[in-house]
PDB file of N, CA and C in Angstrom:
ATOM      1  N   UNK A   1     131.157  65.873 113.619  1.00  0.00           N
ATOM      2  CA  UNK A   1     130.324  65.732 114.788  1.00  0.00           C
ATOM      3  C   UNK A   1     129.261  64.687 114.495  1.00  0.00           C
ATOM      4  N   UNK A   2     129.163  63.443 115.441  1.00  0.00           N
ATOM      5  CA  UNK A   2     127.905  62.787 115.237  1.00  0.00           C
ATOM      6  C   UNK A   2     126.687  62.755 115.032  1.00  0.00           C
ATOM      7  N   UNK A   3     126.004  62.411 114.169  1.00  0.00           N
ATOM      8  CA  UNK A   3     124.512  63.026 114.114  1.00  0.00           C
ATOM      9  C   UNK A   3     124.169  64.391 113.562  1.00  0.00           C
ATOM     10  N   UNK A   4     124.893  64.641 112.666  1.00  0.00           N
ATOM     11  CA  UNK A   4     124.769  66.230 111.722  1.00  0.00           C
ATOM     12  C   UNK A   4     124.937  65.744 110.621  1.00  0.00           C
ATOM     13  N   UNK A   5     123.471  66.524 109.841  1.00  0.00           N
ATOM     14  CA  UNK A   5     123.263  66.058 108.212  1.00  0.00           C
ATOM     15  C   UNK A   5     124.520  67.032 107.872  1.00  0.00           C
ATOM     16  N   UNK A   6     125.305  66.860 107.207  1.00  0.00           N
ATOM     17  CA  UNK A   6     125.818  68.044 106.283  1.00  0.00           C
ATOM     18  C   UNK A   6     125.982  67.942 105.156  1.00  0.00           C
ATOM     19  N   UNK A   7     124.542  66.318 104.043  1.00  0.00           N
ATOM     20  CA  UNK A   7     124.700  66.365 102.979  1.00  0.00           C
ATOM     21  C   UNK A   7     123.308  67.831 102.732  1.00  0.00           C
ATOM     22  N   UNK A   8     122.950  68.237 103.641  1.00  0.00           N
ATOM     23  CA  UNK A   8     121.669  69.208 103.448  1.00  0.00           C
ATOM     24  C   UNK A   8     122.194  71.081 103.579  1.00  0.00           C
ATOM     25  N   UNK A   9     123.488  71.219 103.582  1.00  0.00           N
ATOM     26  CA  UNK A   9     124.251  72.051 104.345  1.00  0.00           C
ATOM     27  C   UNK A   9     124.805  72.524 102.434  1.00  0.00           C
ATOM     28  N   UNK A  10     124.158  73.880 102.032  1.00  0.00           N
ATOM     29  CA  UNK A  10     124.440  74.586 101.163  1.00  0.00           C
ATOM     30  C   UNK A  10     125.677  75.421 101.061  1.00  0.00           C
ATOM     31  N   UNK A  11     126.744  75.368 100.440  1.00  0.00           N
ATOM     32  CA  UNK A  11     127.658  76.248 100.336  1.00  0.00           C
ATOM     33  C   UNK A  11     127.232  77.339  99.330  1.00  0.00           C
ATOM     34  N   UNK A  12     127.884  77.993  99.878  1.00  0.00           N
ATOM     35  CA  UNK A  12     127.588  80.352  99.657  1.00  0.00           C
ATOM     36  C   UNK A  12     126.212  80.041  99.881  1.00  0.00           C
ATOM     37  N   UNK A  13     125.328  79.501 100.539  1.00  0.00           N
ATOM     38  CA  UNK A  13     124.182  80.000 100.740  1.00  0.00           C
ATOM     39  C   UNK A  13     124.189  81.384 101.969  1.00  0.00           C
ATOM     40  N   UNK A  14     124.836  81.548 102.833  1.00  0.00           N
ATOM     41  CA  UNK A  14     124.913  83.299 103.169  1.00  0.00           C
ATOM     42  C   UNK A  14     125.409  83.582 102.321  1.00  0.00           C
ATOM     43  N   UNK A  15     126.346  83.812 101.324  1.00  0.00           N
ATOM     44  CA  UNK A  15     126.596  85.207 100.355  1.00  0.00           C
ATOM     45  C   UNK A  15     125.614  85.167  99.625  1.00  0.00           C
ATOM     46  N   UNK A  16     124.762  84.018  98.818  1.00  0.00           N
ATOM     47  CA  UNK A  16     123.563  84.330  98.576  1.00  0.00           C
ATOM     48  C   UNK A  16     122.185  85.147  99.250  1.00  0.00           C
ATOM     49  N   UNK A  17     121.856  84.919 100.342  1.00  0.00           N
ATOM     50  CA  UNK A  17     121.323  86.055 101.208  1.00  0.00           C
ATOM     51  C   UNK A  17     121.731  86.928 101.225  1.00  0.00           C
ATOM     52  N   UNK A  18     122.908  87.285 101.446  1.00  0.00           N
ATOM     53  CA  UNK A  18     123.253  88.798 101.403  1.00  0.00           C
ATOM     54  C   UNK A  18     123.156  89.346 100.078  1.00  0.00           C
ATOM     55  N   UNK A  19     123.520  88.892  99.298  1.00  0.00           N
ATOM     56  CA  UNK A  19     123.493  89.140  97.689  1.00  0.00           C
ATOM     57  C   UNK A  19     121.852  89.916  97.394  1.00  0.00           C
ATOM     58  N   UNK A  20     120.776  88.563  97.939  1.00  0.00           N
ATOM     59  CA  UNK A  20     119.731  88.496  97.447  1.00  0.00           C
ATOM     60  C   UNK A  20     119.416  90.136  98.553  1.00  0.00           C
ATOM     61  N   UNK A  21     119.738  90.505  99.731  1.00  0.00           N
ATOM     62  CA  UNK A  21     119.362  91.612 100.556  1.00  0.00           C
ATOM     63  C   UNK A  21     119.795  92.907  99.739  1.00  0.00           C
ATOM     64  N   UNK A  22     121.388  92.503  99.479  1.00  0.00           N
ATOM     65  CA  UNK A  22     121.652  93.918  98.512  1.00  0.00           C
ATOM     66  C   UNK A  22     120.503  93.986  97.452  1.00  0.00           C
ATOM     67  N   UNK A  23     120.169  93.152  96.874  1.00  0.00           N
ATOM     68  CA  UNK A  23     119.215  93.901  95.534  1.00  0.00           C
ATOM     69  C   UNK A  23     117.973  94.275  96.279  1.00  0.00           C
ATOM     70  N   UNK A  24     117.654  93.634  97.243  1.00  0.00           N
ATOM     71  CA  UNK A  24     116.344  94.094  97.970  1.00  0.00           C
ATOM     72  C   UNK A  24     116.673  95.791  97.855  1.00  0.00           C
ATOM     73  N   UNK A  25     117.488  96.219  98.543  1.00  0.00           N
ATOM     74  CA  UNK A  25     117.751  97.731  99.320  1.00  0.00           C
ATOM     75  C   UNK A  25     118.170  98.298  97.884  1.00  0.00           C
ATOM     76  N   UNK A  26     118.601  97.837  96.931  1.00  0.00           N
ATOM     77  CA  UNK A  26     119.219  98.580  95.684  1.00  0.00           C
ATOM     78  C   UNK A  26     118.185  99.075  94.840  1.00  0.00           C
ATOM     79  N   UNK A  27     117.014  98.149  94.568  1.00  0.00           N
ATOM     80  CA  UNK A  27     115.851  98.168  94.359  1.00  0.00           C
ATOM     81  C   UNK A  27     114.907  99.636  95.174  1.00  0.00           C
ATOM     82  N   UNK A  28     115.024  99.206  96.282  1.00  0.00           N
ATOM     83  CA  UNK A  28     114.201  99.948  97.072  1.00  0.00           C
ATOM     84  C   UNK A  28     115.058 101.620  96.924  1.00  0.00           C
ATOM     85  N   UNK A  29     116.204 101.813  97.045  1.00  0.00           N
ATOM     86  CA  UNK A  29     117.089 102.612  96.684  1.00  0.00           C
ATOM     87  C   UNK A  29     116.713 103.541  94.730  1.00  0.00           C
ATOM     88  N   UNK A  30     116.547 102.733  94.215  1.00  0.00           N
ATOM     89  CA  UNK A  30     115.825 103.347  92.548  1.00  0.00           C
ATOM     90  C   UNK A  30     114.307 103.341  92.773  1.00  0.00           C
ATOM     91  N   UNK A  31     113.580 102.978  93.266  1.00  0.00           N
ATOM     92  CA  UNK A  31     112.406 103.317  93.318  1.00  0.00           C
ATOM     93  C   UNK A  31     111.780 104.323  94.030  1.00  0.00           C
ATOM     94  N   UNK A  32     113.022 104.353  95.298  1.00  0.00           N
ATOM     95  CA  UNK A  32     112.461 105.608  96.228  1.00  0.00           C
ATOM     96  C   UNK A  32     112.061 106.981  95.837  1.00  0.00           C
ATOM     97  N   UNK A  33     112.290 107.160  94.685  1.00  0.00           N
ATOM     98  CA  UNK A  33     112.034 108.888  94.198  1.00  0.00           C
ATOM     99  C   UNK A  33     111.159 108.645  93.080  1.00  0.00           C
ATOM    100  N   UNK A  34     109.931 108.024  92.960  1.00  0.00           N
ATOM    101  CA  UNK A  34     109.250 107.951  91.626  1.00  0.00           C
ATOM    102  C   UNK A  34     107.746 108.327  92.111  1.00  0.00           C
ATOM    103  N   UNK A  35     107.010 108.584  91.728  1.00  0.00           N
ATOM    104  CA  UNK A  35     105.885 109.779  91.792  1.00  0.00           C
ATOM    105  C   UNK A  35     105.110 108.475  92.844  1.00  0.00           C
ATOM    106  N   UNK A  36     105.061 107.001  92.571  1.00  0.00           N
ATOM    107  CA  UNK A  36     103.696 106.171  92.893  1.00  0.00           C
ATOM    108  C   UNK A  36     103.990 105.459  94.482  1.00  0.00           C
ATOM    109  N   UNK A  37     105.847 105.540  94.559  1.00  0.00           N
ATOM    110  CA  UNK A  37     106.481 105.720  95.911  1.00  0.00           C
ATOM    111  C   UNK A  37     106.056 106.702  96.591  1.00  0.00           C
ATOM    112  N   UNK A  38     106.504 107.671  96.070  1.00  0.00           N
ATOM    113  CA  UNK A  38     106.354 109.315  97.154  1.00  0.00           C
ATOM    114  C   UNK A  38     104.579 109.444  97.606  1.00  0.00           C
ATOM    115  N   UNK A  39     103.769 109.110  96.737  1.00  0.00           N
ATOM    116  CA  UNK A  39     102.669 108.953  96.646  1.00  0.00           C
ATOM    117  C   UNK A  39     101.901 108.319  97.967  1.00  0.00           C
ATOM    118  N   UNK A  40     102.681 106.735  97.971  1.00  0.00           N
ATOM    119  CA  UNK A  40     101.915 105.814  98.577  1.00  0.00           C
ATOM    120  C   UNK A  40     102.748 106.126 100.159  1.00  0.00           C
ATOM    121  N   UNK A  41     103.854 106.146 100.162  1.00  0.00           N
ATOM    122  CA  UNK A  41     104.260 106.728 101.396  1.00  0.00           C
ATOM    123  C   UNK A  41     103.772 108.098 102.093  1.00  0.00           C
ATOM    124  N   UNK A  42     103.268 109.161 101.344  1.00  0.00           N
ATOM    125  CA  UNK A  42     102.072 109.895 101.940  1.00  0.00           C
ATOM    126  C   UNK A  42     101.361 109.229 102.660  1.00  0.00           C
ATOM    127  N   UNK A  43     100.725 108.056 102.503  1.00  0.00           N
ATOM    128  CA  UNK A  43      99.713 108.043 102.725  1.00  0.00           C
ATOM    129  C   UNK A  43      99.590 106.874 103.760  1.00  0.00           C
ATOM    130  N   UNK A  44     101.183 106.046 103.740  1.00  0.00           N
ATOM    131  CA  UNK A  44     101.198 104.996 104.727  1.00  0.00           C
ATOM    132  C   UNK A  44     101.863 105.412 106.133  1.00  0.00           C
ATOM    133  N   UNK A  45     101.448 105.005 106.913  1.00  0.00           N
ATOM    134  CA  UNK A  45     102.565 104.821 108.320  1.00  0.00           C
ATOM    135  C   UNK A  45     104.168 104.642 108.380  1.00  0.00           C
ATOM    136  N   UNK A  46     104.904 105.326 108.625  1.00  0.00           N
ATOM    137  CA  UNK A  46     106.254 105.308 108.882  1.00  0.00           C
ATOM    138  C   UNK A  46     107.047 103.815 108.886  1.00  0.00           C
ATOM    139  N   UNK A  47     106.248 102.854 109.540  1.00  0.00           N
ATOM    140  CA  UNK A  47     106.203 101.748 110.288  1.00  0.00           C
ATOM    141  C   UNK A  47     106.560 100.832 109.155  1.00  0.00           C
ATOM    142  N   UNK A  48     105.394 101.122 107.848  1.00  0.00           N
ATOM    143  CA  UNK A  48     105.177 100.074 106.810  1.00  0.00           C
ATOM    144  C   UNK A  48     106.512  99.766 106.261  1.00  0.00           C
ATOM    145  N   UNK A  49     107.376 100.768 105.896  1.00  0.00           N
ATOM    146  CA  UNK A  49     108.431 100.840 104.973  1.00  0.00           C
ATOM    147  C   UNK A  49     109.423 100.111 105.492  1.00  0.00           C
ATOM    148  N   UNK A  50     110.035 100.153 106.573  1.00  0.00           N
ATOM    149  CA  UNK A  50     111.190  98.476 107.285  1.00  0.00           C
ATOM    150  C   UNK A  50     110.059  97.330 107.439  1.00  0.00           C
ATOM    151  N   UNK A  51     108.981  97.356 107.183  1.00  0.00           N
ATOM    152  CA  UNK A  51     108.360  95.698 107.349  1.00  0.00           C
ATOM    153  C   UNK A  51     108.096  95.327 105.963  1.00  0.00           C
ATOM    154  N   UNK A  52     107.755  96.201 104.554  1.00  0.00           N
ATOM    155  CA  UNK A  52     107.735  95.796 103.599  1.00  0.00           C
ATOM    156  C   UNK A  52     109.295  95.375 103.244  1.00  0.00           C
ATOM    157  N   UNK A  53     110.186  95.843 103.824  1.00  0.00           N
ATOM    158  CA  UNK A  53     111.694  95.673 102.850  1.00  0.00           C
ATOM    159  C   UNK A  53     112.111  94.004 103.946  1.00  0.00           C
ATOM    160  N   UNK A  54     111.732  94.079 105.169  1.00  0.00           N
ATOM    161  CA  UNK A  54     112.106  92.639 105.902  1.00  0.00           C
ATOM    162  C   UNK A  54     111.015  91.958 105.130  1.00  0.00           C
ATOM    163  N   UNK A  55     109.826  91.869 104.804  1.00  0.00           N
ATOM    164  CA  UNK A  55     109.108  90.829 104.487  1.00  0.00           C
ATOM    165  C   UNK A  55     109.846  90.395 102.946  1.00  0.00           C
ATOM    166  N   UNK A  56     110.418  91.344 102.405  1.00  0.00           N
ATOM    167  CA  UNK A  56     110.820  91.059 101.029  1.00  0.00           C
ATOM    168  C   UNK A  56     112.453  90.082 101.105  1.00  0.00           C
ATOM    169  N   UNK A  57     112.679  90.046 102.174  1.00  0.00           N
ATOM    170  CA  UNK A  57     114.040  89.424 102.541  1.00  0.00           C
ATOM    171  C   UNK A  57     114.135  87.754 103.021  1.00  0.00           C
ATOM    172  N   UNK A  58     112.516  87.865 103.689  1.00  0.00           N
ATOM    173  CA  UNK A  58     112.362  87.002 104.984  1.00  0.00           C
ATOM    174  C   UNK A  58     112.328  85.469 104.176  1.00  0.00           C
ATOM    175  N   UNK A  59     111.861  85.334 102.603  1.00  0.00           N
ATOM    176  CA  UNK A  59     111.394  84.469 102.166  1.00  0.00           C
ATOM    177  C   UNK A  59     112.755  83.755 102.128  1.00  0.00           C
ATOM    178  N   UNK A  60     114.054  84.222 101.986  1.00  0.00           N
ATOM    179  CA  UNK A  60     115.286  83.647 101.616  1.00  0.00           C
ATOM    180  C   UNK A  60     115.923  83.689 102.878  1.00  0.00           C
ATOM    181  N   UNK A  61     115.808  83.934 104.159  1.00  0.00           N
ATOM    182  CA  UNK A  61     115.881  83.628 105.312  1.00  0.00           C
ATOM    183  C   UNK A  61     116.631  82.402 105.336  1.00  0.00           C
ATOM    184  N   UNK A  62     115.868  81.255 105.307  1.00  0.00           N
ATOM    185  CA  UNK A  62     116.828  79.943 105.393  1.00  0.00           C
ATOM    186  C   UNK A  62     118.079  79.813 104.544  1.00  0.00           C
ATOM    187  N   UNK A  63     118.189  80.672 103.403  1.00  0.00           N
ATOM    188  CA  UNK A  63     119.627  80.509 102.909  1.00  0.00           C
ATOM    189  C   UNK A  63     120.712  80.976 104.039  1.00  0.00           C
ATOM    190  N   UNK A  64     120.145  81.182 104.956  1.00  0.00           N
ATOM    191  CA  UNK A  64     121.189  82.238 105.922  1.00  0.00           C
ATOM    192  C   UNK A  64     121.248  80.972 107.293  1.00  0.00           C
ATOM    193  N   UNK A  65     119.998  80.794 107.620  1.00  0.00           N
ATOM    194  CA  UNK A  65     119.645  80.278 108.946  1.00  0.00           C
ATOM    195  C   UNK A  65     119.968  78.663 108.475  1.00  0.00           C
ATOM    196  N   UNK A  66     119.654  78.574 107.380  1.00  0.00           N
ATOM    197  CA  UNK A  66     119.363  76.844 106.824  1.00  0.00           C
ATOM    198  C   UNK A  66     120.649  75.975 107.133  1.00  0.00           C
ATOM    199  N   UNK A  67     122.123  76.450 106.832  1.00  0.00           N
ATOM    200  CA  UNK A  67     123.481  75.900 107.347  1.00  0.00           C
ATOM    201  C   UNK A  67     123.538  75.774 108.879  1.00  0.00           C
ATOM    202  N   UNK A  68     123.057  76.704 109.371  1.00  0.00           N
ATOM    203  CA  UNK A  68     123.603  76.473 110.623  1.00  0.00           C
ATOM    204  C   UNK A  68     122.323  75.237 111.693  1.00  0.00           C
ATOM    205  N   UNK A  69     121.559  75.649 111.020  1.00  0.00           N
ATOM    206  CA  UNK A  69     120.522  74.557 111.592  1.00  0.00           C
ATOM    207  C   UNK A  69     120.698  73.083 111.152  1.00  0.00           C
ATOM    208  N   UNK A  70     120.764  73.393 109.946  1.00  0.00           N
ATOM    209  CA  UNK A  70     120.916  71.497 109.530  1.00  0.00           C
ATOM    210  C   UNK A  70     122.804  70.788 110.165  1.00  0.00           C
ATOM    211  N   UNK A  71     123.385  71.731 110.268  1.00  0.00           N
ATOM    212  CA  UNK A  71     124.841  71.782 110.705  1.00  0.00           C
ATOM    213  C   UNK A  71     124.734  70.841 112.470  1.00  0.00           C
ATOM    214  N   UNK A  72     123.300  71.546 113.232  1.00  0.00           N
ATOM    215  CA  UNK A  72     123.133  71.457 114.598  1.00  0.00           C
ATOM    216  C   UNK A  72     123.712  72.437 115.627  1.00  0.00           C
ATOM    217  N   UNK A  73     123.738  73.699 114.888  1.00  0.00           N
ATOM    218  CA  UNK A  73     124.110  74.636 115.652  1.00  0.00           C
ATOM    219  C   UNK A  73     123.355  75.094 116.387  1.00  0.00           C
ATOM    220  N   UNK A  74     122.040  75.518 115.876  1.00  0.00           N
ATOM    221  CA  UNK A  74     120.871  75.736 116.404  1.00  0.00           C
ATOM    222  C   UNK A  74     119.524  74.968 116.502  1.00  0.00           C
ATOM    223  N   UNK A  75     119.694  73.935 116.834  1.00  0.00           N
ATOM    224  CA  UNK A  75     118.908  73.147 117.120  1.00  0.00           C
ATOM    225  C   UNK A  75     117.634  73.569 117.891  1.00  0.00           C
ATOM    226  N   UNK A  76     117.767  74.275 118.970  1.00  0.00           N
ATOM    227  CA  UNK A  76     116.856  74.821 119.653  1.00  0.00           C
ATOM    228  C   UNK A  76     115.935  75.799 118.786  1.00  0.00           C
ATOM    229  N   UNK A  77     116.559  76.860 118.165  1.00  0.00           N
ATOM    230  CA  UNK A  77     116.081  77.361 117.314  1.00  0.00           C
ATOM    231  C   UNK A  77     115.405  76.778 115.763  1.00  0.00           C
ATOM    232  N   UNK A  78     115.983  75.628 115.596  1.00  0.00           N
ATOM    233  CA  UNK A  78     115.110  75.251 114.499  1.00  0.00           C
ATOM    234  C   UNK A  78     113.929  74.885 114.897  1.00  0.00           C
ATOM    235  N   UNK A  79     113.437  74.466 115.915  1.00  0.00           N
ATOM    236  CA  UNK A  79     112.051  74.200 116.363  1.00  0.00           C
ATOM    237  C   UNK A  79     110.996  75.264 115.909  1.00  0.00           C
ATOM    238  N   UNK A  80     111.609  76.527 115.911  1.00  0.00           N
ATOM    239  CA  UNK A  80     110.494  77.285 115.886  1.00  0.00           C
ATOM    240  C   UNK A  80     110.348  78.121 114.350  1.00  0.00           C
ATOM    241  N   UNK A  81     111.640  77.737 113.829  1.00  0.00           N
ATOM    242  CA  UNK A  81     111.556  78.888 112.634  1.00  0.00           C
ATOM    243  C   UNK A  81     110.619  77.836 111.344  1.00  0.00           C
ATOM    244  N   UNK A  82     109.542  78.599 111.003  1.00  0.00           N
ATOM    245  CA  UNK A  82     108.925  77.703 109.783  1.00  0.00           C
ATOM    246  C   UNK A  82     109.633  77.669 108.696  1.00  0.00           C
ATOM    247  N   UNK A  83     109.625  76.378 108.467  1.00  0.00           N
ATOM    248  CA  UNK A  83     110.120  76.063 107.093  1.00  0.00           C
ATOM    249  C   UNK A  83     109.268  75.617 105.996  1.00  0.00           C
ATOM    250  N   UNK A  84     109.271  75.953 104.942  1.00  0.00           N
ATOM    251  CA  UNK A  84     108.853  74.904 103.596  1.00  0.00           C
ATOM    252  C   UNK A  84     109.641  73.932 103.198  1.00  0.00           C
ATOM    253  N   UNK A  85     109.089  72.743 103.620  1.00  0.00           N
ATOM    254  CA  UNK A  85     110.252  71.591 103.141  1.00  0.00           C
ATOM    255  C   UNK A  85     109.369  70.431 101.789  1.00  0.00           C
ATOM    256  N   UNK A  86     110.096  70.118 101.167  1.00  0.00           N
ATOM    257  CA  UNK A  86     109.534  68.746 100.482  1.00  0.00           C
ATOM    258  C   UNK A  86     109.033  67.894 101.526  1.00  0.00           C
ATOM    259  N   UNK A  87     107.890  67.166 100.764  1.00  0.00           N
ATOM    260  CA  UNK A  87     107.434  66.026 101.217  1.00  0.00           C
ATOM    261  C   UNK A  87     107.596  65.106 100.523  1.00  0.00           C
TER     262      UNK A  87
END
């Protein structure tokens, strides 16, 4: 297709995201029963626990989103998603 970088276009970068999500939840999965977990979840909002495990995901986000944007799939959508890029 004309006008699509695809020297910027990572291969297995989704199985890397997913990879990197499984250890997120595998992680979160061995820690869930330890005195300073059970502890702090007393004491937090229901709410906290899916926004700490997405914020822990979100940073590797573009390994997922990054192909299909630089591809021009989502063009519209790359406008808005922040990126960290080189300068």
């Amino acid at each position: 297709r004309p006008g699509v970088d695809t020297s910027r276009v990572l291969l297995w970068s989704n199985t890397a995201f997913f990879v990197w999500n499984f250890g997120v939840v595998m992680c979160e999965r061995l820690v869930v029963g330890t005195r300073l977990v059970r502890f702090l979840s007393s004491i937090t909002p229901r709410a906290v626990v899916p926004l700490v495990i997405v914020m822990c995901s979100l940073p590797m986000a573009h390994w997922f989103g990054g192909p299909y944007m630089y591809g021009g799939f989502l063009e519209d959508y790359a406008k808005f998603v922040p990126m960290i890029v080189k300068i």
